[in-house]
PDB file of N, CA and C in Angstrom:
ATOM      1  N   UNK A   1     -16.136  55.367  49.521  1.00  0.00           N
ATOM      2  CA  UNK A   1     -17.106  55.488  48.458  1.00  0.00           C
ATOM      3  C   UNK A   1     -17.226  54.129  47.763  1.00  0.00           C
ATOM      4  N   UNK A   2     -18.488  53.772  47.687  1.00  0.00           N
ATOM      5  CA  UNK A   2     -18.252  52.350  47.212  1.00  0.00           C
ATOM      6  C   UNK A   2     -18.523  52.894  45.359  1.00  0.00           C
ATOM      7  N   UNK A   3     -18.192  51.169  44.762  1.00  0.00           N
ATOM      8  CA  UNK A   3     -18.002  51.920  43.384  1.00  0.00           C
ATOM      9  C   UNK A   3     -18.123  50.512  42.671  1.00  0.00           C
ATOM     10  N   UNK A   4     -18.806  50.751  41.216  1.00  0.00           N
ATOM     11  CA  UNK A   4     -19.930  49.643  40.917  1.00  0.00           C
ATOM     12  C   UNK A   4     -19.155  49.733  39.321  1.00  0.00           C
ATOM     13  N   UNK A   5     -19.333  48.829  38.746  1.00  0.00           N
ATOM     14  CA  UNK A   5     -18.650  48.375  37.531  1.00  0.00           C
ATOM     15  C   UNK A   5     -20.076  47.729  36.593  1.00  0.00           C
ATOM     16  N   UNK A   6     -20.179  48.578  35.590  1.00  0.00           N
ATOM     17  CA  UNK A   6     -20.889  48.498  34.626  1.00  0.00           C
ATOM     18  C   UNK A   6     -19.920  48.443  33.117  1.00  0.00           C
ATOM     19  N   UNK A   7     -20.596  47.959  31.853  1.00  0.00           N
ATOM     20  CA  UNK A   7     -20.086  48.425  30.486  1.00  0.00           C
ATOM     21  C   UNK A   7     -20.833  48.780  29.141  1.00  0.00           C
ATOM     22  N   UNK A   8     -20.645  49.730  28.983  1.00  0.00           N
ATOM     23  CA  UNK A   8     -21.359  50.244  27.565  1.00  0.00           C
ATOM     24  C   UNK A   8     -20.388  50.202  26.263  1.00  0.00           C
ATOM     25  N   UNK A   9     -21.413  50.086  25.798  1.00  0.00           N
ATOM     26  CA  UNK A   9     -20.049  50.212  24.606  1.00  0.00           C
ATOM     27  C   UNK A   9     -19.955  51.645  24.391  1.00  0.00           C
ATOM     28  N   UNK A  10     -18.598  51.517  23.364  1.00  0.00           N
ATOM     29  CA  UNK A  10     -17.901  52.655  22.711  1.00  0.00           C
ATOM     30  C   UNK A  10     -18.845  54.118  22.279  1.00  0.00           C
ATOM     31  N   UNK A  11     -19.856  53.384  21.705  1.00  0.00           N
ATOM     32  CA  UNK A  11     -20.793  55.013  21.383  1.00  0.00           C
ATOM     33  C   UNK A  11     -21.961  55.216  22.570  1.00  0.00           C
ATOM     34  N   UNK A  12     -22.277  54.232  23.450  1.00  0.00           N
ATOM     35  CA  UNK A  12     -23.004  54.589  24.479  1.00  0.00           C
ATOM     36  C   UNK A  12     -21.893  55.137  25.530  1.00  0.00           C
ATOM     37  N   UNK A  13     -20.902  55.433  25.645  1.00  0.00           N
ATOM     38  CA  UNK A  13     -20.243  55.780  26.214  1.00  0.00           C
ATOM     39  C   UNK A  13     -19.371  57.273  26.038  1.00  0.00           C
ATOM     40  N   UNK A  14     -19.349  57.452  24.239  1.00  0.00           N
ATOM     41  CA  UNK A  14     -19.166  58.677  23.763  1.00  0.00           C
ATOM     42  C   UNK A  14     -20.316  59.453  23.801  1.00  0.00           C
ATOM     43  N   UNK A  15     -22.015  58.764  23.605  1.00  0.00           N
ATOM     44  CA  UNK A  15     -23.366  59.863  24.359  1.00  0.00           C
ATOM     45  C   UNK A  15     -23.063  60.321  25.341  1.00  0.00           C
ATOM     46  N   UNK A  16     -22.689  59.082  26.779  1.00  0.00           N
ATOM     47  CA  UNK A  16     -22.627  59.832  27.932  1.00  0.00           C
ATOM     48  C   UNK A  16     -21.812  60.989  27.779  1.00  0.00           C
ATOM     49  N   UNK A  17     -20.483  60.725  27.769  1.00  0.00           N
ATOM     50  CA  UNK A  17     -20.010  62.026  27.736  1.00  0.00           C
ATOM     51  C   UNK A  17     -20.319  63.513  27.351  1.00  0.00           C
ATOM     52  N   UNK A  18     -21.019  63.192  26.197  1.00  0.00           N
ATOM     53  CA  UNK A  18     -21.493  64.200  25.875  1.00  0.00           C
ATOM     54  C   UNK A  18     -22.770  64.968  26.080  1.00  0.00           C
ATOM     55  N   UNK A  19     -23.677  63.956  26.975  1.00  0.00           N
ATOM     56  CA  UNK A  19     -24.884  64.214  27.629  1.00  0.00           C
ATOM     57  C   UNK A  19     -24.162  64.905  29.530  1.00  0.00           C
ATOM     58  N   UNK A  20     -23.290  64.419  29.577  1.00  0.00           N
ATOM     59  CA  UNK A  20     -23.025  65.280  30.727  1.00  0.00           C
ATOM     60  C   UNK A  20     -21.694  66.277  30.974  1.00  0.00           C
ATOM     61  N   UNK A  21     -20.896  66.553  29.730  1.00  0.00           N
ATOM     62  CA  UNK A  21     -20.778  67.503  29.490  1.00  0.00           C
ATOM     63  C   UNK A  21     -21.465  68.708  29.064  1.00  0.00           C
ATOM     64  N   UNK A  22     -23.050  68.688  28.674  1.00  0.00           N
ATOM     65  CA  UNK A  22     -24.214  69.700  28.155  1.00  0.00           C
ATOM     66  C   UNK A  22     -24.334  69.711  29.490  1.00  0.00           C
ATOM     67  N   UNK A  23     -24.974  68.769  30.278  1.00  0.00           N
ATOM     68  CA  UNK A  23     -25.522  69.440  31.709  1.00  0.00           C
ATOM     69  C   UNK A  23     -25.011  70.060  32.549  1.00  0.00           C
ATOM     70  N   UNK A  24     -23.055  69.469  32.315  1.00  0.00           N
ATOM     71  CA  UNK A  24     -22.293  70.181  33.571  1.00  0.00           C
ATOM     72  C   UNK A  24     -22.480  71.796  33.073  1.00  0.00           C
ATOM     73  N   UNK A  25     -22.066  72.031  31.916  1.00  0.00           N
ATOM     74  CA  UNK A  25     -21.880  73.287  30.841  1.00  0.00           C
ATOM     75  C   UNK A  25     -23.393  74.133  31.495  1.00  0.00           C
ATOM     76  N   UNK A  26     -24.968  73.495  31.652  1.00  0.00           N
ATOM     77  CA  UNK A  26     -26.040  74.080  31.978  1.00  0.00           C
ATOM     78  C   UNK A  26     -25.582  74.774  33.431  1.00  0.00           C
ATOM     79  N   UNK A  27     -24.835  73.773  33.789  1.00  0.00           N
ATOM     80  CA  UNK A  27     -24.929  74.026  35.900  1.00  0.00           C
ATOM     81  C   UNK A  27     -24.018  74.764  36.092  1.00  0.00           C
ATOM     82  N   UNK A  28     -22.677  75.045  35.162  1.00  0.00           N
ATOM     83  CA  UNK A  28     -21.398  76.203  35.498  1.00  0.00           C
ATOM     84  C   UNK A  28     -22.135  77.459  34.624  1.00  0.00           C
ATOM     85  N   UNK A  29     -22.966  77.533  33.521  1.00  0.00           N
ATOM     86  CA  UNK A  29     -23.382  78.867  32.919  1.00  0.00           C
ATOM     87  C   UNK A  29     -24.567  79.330  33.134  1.00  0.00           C
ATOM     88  N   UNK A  30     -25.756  78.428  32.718  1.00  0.00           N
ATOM     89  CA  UNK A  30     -27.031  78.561  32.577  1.00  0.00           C
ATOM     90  C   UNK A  30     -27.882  79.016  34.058  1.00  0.00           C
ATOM     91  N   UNK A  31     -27.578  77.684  34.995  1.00  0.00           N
ATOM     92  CA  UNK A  31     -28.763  77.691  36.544  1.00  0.00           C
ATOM     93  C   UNK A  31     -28.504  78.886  36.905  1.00  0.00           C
ATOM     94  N   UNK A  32     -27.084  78.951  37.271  1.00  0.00           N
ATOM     95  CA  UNK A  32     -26.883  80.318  38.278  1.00  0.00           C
ATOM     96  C   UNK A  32     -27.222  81.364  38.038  1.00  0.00           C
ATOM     97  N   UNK A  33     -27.635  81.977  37.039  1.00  0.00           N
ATOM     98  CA  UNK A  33     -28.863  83.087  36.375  1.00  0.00           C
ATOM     99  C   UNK A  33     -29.890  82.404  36.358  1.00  0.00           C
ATOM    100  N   UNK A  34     -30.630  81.698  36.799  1.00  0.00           N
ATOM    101  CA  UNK A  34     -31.944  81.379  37.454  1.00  0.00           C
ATOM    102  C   UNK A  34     -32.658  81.701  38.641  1.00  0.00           C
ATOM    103  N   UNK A  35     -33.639  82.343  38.896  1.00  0.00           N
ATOM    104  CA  UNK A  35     -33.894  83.167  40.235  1.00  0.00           C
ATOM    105  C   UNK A  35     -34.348  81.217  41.132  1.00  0.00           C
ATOM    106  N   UNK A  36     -33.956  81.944  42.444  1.00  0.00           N
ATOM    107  CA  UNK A  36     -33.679  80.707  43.393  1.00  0.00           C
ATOM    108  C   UNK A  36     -32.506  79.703  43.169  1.00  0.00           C
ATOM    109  N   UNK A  37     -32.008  79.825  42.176  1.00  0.00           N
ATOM    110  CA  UNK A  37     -30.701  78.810  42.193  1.00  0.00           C
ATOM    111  C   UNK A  37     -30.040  78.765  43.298  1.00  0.00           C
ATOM    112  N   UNK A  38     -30.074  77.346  43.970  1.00  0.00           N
ATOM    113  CA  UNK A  38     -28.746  76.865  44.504  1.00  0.00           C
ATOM    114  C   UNK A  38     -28.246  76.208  44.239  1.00  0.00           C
ATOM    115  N   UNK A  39     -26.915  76.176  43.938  1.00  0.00           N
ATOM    116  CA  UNK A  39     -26.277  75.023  43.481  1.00  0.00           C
ATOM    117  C   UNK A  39     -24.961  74.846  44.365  1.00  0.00           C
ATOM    118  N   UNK A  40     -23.939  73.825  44.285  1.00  0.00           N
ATOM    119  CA  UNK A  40     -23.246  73.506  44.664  1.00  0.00           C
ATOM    120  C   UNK A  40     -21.955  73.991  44.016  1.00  0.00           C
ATOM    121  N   UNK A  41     -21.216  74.792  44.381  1.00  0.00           N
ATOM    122  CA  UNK A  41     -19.744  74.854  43.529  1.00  0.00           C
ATOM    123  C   UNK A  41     -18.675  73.787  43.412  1.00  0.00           C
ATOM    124  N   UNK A  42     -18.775  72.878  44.452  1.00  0.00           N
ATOM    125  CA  UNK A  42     -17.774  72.479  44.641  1.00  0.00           C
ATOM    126  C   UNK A  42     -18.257  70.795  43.551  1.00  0.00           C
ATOM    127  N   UNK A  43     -19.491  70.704  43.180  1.00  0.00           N
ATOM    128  CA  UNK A  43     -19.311  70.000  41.735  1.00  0.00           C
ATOM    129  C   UNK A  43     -19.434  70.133  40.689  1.00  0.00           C
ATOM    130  N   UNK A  44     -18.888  71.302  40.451  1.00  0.00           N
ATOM    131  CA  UNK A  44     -18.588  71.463  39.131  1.00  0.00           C
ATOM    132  C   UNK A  44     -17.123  71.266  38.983  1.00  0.00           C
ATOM    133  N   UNK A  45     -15.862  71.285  39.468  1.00  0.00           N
ATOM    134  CA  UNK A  45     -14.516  70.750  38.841  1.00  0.00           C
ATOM    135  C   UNK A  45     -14.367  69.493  39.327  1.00  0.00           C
ATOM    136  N   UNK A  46     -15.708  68.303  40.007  1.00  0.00           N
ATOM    137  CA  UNK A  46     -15.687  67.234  39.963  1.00  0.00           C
ATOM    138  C   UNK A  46     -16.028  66.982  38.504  1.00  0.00           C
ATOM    139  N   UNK A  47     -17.158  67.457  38.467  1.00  0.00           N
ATOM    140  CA  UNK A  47     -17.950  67.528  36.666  1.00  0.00           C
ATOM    141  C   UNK A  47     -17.389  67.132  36.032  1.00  0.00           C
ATOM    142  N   UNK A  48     -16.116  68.556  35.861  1.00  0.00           N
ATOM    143  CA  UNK A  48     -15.395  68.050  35.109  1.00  0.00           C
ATOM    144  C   UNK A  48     -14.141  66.826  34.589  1.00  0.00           C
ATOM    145  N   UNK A  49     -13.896  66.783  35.810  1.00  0.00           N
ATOM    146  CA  UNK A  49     -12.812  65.116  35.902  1.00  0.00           C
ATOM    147  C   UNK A  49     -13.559  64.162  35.399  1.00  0.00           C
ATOM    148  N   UNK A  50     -14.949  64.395  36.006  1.00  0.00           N
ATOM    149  CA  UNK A  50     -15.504  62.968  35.506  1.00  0.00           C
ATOM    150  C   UNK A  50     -15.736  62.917  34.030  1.00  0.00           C
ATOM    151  N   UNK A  51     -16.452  64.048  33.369  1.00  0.00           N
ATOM    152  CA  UNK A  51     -16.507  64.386  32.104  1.00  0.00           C
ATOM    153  C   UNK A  51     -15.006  63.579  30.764  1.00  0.00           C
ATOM    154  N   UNK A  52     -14.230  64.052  31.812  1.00  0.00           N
ATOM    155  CA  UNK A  52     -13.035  64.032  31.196  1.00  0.00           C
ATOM    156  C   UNK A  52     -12.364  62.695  30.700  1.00  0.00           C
ATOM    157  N   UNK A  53     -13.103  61.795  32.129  1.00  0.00           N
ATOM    158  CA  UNK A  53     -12.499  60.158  32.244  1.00  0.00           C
ATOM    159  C   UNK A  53     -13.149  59.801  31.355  1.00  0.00           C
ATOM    160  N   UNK A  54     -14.348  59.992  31.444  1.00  0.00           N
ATOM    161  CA  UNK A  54     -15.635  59.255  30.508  1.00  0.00           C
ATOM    162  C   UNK A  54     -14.910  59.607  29.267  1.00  0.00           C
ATOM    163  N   UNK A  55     -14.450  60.772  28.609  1.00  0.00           N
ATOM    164  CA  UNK A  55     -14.091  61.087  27.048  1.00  0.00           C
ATOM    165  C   UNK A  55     -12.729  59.491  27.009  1.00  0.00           C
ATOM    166  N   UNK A  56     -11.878  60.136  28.054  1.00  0.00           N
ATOM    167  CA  UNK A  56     -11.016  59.236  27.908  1.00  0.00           C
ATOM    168  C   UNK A  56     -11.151  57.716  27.576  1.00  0.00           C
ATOM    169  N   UNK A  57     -12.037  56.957  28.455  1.00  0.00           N
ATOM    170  CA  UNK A  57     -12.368  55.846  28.061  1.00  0.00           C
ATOM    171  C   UNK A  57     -12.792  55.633  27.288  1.00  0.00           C
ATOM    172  N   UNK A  58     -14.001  56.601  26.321  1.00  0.00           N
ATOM    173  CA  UNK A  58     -14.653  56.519  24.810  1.00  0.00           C
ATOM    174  C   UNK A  58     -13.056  56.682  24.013  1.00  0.00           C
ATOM    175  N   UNK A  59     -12.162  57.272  24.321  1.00  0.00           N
ATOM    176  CA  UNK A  59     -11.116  57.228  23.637  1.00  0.00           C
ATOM    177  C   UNK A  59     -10.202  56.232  23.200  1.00  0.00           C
ATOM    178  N   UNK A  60     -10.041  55.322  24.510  1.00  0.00           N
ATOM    179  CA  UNK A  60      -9.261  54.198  24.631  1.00  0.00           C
ATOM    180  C   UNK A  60     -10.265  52.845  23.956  1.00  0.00           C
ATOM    181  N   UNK A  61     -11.274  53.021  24.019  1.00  0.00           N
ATOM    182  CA  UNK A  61     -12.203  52.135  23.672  1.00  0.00           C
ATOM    183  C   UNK A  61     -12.164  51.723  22.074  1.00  0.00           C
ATOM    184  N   UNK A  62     -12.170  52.933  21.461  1.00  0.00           N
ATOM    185  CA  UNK A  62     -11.698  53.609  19.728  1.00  0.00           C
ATOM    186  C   UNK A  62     -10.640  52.589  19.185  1.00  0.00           C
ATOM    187  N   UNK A  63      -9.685  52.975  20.549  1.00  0.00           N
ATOM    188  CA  UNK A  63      -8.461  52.115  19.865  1.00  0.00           C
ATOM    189  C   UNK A  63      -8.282  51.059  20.048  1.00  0.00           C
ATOM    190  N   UNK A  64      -8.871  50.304  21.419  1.00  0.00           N
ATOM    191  CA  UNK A  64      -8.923  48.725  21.131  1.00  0.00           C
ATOM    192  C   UNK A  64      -9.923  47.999  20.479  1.00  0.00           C
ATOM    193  N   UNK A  65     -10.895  48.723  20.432  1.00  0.00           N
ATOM    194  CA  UNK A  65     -12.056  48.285  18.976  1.00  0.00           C
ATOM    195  C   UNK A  65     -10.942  48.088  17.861  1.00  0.00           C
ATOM    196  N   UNK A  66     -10.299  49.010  17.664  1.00  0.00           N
ATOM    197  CA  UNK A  66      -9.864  48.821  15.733  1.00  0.00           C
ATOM    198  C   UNK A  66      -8.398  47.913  16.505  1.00  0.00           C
ATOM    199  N   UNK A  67      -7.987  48.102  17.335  1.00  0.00           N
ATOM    200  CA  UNK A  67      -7.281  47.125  17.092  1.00  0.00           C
ATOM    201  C   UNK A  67      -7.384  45.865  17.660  1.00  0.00           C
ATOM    202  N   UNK A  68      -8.166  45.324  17.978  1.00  0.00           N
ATOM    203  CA  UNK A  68      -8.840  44.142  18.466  1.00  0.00           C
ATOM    204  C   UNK A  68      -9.857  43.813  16.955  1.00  0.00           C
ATOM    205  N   UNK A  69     -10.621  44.829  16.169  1.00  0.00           N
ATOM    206  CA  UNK A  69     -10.979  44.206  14.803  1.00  0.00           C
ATOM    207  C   UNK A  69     -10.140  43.420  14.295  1.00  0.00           C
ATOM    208  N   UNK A  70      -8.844  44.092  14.055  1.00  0.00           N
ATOM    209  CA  UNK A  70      -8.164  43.947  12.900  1.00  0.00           C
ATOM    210  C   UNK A  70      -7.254  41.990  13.308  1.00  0.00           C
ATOM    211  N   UNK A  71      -7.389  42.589  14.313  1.00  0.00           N
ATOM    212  CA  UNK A  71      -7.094  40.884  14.678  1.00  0.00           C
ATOM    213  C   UNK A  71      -7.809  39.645  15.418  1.00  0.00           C
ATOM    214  N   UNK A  72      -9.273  39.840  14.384  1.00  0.00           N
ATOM    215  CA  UNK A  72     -10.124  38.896  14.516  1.00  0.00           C
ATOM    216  C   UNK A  72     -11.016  38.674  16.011  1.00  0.00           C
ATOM    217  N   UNK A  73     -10.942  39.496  16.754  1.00  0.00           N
ATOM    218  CA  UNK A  73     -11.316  39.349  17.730  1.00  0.00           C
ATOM    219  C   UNK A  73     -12.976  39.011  18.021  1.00  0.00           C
ATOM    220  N   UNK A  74     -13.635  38.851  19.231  1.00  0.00           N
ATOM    221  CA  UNK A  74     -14.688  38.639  19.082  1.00  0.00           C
ATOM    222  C   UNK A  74     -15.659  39.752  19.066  1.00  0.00           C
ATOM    223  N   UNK A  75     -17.079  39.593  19.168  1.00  0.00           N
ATOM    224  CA  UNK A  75     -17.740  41.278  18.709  1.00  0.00           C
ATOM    225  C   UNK A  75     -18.256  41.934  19.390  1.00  0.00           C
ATOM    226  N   UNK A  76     -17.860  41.059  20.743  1.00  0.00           N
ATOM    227  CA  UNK A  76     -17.736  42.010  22.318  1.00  0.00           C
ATOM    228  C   UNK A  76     -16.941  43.075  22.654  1.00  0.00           C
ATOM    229  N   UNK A  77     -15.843  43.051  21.611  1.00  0.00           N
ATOM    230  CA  UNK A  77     -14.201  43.423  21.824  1.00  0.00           C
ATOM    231  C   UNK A  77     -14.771  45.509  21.866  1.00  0.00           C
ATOM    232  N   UNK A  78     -16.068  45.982  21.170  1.00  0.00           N
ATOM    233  CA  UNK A  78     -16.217  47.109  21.547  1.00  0.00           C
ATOM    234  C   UNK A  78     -16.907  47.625  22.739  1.00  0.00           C
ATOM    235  N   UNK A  79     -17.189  47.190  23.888  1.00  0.00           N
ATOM    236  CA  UNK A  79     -17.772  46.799  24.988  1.00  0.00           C
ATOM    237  C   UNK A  79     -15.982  47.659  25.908  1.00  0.00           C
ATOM    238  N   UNK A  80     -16.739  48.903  26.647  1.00  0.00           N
ATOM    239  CA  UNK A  80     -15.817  49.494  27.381  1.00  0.00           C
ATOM    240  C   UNK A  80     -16.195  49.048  29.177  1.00  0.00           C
ATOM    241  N   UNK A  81     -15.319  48.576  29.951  1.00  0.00           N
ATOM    242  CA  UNK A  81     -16.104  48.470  30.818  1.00  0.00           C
ATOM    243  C   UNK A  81     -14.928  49.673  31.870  1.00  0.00           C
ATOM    244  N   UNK A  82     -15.550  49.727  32.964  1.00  0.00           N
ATOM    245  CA  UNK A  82     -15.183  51.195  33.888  1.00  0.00           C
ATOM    246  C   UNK A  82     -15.998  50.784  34.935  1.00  0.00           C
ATOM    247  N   UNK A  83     -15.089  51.582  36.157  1.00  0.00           N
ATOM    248  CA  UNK A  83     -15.723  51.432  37.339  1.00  0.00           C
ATOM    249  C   UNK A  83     -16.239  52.941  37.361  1.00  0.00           C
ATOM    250  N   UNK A  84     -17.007  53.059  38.228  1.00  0.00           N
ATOM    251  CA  UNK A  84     -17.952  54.251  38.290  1.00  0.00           C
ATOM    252  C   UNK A  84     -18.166  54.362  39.613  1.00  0.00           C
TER     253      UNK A  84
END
């Protein structure tokens, strides 16, 4: 699987998460009571890992922001980067 390295910062990165935690949440509750739905089962407990990393990194991001503020750092320092 090849795999590409982008960076958002800290709150474009806490949206994502939370923009695809709503959709995974649509595709495990909502589709499948939709007449014609097919969907895939087997990504939805990918969904969720990924969901999960993404929180994580908005998490880790939190904490080297404030602690990279506090010691003058530059104002890139909230800039999360991740491979994807």
């Amino acid at each position: 699987m090849k795999r590409l390295k982008v960076e958002f910062t800290v709150e474009e990165l806490t949206l994502l998460a939370s923009l695809a935690a709503d959709q995974l949440f649509r595709r495990e509750f909502i589709d499948p009571k939709m007449p014609g739905y097919r969907g895939d089962p087997a990504e939805i407990p990918i969904g969720k890992a990924l969901v999960a990393r993404l929180k994580e990194a908005a998490g880790q991001g939190y904490r080297g922001a404030r602690s990279n503020a506090s010691s003058g750092a530059s104002k890139r320092s909230d800039r999360v980067a991740g491979a994807v």
